[in-house]
Protein backbone atom coordinates (compact mmCIF):
# COMPACT_ATOMS: atom_id res chain seq x y z
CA UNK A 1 152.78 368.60 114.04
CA UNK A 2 154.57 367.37 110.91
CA UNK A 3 157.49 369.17 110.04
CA UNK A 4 157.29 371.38 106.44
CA UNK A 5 160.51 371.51 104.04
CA UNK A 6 161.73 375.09 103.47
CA UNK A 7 164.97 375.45 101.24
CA UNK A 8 168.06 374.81 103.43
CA UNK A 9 166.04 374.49 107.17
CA UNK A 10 162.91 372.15 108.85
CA UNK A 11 160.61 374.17 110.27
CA UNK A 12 158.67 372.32 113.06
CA UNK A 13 155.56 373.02 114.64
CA UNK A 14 155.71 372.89 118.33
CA UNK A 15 152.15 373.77 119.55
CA UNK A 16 152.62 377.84 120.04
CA UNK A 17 156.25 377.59 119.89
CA UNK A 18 158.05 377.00 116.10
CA UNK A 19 161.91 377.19 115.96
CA UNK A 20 164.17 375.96 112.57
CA UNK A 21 166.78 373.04 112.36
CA UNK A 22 168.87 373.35 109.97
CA UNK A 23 169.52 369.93 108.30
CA UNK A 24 171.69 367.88 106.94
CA UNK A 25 173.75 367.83 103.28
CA UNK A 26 172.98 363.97 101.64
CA UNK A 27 175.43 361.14 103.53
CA UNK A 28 178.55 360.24 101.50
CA UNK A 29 179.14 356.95 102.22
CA UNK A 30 182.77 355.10 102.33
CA UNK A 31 183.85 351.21 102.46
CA UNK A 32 185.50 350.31 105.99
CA UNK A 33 185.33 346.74 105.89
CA UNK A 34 183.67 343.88 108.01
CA UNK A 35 181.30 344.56 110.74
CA UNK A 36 181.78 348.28 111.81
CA UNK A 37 180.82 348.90 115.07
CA UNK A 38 182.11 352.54 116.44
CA UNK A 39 183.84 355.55 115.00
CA UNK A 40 185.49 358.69 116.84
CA UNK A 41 187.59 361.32 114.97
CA UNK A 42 191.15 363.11 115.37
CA UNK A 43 193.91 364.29 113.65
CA UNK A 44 196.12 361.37 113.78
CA UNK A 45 198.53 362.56 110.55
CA UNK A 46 199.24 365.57 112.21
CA UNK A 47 197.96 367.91 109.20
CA UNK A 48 195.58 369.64 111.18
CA UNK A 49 192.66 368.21 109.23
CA UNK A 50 190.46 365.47 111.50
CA UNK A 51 190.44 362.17 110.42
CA UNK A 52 188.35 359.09 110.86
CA UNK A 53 188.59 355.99 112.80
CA UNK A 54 185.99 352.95 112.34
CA UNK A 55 186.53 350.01 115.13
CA UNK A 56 185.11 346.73 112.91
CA UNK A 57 184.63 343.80 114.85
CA UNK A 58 184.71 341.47 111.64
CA UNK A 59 187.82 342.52 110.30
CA UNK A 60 189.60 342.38 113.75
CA UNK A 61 191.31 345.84 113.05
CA UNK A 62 190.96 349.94 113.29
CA UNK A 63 190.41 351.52 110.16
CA UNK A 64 191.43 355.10 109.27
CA UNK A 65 190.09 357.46 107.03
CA UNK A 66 192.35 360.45 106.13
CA UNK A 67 190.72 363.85 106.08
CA UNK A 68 190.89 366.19 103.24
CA UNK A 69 189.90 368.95 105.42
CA UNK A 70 186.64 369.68 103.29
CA UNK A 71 184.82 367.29 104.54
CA UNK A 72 185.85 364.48 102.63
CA UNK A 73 187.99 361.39 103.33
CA UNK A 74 190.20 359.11 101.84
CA UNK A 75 191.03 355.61 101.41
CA UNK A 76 190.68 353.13 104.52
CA UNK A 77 194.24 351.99 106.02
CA UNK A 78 193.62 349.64 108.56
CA UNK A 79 195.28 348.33 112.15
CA UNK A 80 195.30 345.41 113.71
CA UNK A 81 193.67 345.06 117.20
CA UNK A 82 193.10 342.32 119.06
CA UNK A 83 190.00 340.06 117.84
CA UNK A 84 186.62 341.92 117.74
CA UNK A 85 187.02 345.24 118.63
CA UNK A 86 184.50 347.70 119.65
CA UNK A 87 184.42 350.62 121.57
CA UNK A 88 187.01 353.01 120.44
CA UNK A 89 188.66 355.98 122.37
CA UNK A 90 190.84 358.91 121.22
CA UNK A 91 193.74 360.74 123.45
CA UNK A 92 197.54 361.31 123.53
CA UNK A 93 198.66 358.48 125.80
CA UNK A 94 202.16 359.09 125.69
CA UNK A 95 202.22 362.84 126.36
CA UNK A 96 203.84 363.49 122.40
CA UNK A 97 201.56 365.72 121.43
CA UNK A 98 200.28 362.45 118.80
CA UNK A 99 196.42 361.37 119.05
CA UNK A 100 196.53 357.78 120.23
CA UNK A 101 193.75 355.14 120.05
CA UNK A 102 192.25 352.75 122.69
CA UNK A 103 189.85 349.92 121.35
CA UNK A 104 188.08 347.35 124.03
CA UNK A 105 188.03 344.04 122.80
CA UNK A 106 184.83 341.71 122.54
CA UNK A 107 186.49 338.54 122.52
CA UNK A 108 186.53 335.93 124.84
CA UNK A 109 189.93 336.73 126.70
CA UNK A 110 188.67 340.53 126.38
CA UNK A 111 190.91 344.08 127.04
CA UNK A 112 192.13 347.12 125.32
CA UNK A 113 194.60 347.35 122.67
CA UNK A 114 196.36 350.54 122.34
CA UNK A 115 197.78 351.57 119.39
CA UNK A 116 200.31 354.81 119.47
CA UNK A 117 200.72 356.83 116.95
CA UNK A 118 203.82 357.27 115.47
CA UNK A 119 203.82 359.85 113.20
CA UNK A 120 203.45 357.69 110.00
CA UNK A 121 201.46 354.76 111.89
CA UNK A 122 200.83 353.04 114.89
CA UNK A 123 202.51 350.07 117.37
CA UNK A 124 199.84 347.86 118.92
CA UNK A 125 199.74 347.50 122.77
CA UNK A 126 197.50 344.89 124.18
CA UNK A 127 196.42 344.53 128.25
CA UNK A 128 193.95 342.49 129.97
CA UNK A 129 190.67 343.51 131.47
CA UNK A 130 187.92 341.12 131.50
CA UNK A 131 186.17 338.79 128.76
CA UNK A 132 183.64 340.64 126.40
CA UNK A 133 185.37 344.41 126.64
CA UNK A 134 182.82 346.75 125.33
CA UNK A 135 183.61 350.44 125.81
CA UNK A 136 186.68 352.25 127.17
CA UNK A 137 186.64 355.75 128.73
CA UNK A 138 189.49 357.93 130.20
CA UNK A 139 189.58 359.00 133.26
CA UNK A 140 191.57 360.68 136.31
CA UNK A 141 191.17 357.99 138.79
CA UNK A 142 194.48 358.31 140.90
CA UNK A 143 196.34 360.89 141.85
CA UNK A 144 199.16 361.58 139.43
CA UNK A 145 198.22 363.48 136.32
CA UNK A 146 198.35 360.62 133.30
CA UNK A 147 194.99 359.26 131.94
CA UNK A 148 193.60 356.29 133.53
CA UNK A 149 191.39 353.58 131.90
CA UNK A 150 187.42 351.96 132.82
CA UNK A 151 186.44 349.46 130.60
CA UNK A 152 183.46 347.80 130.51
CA UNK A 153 183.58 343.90 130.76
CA UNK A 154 180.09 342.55 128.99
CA UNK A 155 181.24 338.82 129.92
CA UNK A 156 182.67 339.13 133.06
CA UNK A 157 180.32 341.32 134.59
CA UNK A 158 182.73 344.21 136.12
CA UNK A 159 184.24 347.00 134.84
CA UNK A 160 188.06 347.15 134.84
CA UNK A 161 190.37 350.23 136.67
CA UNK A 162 193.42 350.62 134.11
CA UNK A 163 196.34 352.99 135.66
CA UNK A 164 198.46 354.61 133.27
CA UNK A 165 201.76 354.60 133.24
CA UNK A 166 204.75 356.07 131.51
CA UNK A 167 205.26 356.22 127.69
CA UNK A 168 201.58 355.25 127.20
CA UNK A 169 201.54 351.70 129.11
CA UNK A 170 198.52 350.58 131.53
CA UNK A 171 198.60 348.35 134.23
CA UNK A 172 194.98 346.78 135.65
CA UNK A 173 194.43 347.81 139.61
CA UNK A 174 191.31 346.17 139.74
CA UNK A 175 187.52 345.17 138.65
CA UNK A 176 184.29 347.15 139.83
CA UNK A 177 181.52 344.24 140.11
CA UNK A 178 178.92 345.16 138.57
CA UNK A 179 175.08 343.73 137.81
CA UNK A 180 175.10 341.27 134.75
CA UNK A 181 175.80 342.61 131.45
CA UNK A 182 177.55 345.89 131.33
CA UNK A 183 177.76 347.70 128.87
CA UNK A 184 177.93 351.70 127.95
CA UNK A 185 180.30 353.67 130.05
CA UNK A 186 180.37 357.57 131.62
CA UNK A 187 182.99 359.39 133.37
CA UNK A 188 182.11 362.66 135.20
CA UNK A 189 181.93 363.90 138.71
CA UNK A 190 178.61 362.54 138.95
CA UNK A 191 178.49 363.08 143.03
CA UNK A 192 180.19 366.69 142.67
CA UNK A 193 182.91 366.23 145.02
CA UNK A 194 185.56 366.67 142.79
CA UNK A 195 187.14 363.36 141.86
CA UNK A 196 185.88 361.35 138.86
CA UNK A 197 183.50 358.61 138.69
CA UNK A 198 182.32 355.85 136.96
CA UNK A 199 179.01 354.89 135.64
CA UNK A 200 177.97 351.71 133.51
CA UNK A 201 174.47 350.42 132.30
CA UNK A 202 173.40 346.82 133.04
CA UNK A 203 172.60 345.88 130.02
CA UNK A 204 169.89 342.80 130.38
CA UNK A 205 167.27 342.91 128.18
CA UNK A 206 163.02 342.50 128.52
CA UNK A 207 163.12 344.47 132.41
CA UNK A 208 164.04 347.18 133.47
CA UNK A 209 167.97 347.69 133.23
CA UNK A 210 169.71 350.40 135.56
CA UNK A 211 172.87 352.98 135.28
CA UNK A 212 175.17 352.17 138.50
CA UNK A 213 177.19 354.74 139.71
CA UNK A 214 180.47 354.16 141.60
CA UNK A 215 181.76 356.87 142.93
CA UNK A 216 186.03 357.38 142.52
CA UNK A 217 187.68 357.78 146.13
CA UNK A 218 190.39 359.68 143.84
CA UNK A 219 193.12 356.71 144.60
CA UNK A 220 191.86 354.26 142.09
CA UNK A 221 189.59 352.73 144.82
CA UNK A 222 185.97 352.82 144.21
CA UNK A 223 182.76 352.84 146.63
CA UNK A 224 180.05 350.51 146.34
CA UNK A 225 177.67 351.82 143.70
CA UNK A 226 174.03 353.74 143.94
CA UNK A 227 171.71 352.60 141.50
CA UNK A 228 169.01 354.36 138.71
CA UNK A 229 166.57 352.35 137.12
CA UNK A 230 165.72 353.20 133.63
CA UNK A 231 164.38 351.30 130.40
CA UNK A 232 164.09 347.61 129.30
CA UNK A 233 166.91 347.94 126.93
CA UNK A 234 169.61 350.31 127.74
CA UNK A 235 172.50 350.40 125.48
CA UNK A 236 175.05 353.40 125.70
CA UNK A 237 175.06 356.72 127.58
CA UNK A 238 176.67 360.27 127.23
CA UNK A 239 177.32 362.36 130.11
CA UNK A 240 175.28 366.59 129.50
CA UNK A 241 174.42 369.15 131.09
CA UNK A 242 170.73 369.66 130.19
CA UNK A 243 169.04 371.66 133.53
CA UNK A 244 171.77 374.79 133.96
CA UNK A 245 172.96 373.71 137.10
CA UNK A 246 177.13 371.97 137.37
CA UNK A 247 175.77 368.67 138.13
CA UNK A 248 176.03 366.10 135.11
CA UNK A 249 173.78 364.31 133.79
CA UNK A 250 172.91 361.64 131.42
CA UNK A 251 171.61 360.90 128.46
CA UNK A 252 170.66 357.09 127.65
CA UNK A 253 169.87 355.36 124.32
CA UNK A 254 167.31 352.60 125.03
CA UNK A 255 168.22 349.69 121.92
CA UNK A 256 164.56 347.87 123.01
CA UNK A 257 162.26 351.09 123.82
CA UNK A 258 163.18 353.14 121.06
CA UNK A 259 163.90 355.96 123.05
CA UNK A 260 166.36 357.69 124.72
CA UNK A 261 165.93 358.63 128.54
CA UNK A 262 167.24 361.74 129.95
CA UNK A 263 168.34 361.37 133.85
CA UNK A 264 168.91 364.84 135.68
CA UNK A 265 172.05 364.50 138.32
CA UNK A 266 170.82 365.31 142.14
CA UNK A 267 174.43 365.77 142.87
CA UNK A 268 174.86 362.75 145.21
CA UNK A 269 175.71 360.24 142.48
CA UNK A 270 171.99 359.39 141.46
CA UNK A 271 169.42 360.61 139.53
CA UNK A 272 166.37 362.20 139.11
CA UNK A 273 163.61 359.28 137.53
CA UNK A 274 164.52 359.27 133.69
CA UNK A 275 162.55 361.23 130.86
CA UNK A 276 161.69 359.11 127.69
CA UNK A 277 161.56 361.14 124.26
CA UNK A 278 161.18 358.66 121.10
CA UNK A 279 164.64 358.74 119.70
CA UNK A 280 163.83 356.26 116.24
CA UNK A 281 164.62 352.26 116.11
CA UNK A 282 166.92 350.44 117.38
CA UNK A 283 168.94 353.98 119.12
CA UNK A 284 172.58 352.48 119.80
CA UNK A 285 174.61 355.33 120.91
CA UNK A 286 174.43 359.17 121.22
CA UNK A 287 176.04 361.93 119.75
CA UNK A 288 175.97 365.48 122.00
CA UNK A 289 176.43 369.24 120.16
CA UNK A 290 174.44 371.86 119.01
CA UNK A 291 173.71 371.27 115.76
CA UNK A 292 170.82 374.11 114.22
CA UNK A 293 173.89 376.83 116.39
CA UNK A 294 171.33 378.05 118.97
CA UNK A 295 173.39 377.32 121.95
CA UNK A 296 171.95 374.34 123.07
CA UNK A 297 172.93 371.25 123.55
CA UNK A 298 170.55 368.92 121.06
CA UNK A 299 171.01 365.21 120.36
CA UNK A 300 172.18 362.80 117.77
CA UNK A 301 171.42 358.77 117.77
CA UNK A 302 171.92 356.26 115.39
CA UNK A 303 168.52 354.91 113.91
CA UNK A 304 168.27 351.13 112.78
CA UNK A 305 165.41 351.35 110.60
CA UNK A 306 165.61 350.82 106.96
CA UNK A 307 167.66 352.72 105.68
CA UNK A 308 169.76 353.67 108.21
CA UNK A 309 169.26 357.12 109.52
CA UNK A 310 170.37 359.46 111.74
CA UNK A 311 167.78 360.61 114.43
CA UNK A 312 168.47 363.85 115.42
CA UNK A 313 166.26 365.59 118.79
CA UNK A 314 166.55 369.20 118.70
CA UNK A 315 166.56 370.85 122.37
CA UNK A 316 163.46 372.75 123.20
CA UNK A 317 162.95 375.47 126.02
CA UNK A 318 163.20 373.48 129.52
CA UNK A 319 164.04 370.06 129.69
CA UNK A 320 162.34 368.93 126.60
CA UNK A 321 163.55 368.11 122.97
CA UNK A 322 161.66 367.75 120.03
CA UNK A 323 161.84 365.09 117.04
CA UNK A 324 163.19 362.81 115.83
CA UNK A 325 164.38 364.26 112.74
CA UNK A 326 165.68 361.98 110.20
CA UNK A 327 168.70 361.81 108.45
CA UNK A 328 169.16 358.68 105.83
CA UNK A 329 173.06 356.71 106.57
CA UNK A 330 174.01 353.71 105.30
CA UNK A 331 172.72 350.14 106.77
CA UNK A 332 172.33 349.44 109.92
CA UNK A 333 174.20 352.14 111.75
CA UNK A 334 175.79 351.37 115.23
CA UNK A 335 178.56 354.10 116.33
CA UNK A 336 177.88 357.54 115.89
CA UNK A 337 180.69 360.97 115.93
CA UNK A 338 179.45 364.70 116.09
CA UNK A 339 182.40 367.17 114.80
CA UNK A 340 183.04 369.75 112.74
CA UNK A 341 184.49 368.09 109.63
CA UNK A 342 184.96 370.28 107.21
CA UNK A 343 185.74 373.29 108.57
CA UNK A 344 182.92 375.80 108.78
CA UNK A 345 180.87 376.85 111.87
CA UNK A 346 177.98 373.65 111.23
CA UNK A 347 178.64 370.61 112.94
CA UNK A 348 178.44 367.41 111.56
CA UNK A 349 177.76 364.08 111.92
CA UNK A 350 179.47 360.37 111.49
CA UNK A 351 178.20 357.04 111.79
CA UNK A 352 179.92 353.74 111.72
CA UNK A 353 177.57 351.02 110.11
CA UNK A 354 177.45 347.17 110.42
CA UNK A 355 176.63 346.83 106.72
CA UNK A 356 180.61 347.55 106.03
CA UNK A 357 180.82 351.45 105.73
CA UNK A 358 180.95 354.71 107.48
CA UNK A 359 178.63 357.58 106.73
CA UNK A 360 179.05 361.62 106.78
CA UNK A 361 176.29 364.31 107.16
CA UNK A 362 177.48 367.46 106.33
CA UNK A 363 175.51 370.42 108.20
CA UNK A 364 174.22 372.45 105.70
């Protein structure tokens, strides 16, 4: 059933059940530069307010936007990174109490620059992984307490083991082989025996693609992987907890289905066989957070139709979710951010978008 606007909330019609999402204040909509491909927030001034950064591949750099607090942001100050970055990754790799960027590199040499944060900027880090560096996740891979590194090698076909070290410097330990093509990255305990993971998407297009699963030894070593078969055109996951139970699981943005597959853990490193919901064109990546505040855990992707929208697939009772709702962007949006943004108990939404900007829903 078609959705009907009432002032402030969608109400949808799910056969005998009818729940309201609240929606979505119009984007605002700010210049970033060439070729934006992901965006992740954090207070990197320090001022308590989150900020934005935009990874754009074009412009070979990270671009901040300064948070007012309300909502809004400022003017783009931009970073160099080494040539065509895209994934992007927030944490404090230094242990200063500063929030640090990582950005994987798509270029032919690949790897990760990190860039620390000073206090009133950043100094640029760079280390090797493997050519065509897509995404970058942390991890605790080996024993000691810093943050390791996976990054996914599109080129090279593995996915590289980064150790930290002190004062925020990595060292590579090793490549995970992996089918041609990876791509999106997860980190969890996905086989429940409490040391961490690491799960990539083949990302081959016109078949059926898979999620691999290797599962961590807890030394930086690896096992071979177990393998899930899922849509022709998997693109990027994020790691949920959708059936009540402590085993993650995953939810998977399919770029050729238009879909987005949800794959319930069995606690051995695998999964149950994926369930499709339509998810809009084009889904790229995936957004996680309850955003109509009914304590569930809904979904956000990016939509590729014209305009750009938001798709947004609020959880129903079960294992179901409804949708997609539709929330215009700018063109052609790629990366997407949930947070709250502006201070008030609604969460909201950010999208990085190839046509140069970065967009902002505002939960109303």
């Amino acid at each position: 059933m078609a959705g009907v606007l009432v002032p402030g909330v969608l109400v949808l019609g799910l056969g005998a059940a009818t729940f309201a999402l609240a929606g979505f204040k119009p984007a605002t909509t700010y210049p970033v530069g060439a070729e934006p491909l992901d965006v992740v927030t954090g207070d990197f001034s320090g001022d308590g307010k989150l900020d934005l950064a935009i990874s754009n591949r074009g412009g070979n750099n990270i671009v901040i936007l300064r948070g007012n607090g309300n909502g809004r942001f400022g003017a783009a100050h931009a970073y160099k990174t080494s040539p065509r970055p895209l994934g992007l990754l927030v944490g404090d790799w230094n242990n200063d109490g500063r929030r640090d960027l990582a950005a994987a590199s798509q270029s032919t040499l690949g790897g990760v620059t990190i860039l620390l944060n000073n206090g009133s900027g950043f100094s640029k880090h760079t280390y090797p992984a493997g050519a065509g560096s897509s995404y970058v996740l942390a991890g605790k891979f080996t024993a000691d307490q810093r943050p390791d590194l996976a990054v996914s090698n599109l080129d090279a076909n593995t996915v590289s083991i980064l150790r930290g070290r002190a004062g925020g410097t990595f060292a590579k330990i090793g490549d995970l082989p992996t089918s041609p093509g990876p791509f999106g990255i997860a980190v969890s305990d996905f086989n429940h025996d409490g040391k961490q993971d690491v799960a990539v998407i083949d990302e081959r297009k016109n078949h059926y693609t898979k999620v691999q699963v290797f599962p961590g030894n807890g030394d930086g070593t690896f096992d071979p992987p177990l393998d899930t078969f899922v849509g022709q055109g998997a693109n990027e996951m994020a790691v949920g907890m959708f059936n009540g139970d402590s085993i993650p699981d995953l939810a998977v943005a399919d770029f050729s289905l238009d879909q987005v597959e949800i794959l319930i853990g069995n606690g051995n490193g695998g999964f149950r066989p994926p369930k499709p919901f339509p998810a809009g064109k084009n889904p790229a990546e995936i957004a996680l957070g309850d955003f109509n505040n009914d304590g569930k855990t809904d979904l956000a992707l990016t939509d590729d139709d014209t305009p750009g929208r938001v798709s947004v697939l609020p959880r129903k009772p079960g294992l179901d979710f409804g949708g997609p709702l539709k929330y215009p962007v700018d063109g052609f949006p790629y990366g997407i951010a949930a947070a709250h943004l502006n201070g008030d108990n609604k969460l909201d939404i950010a999208t990085a978008n190839f046509s140069g900007s970065a967009s902002v829903l505002l939960g109303n």
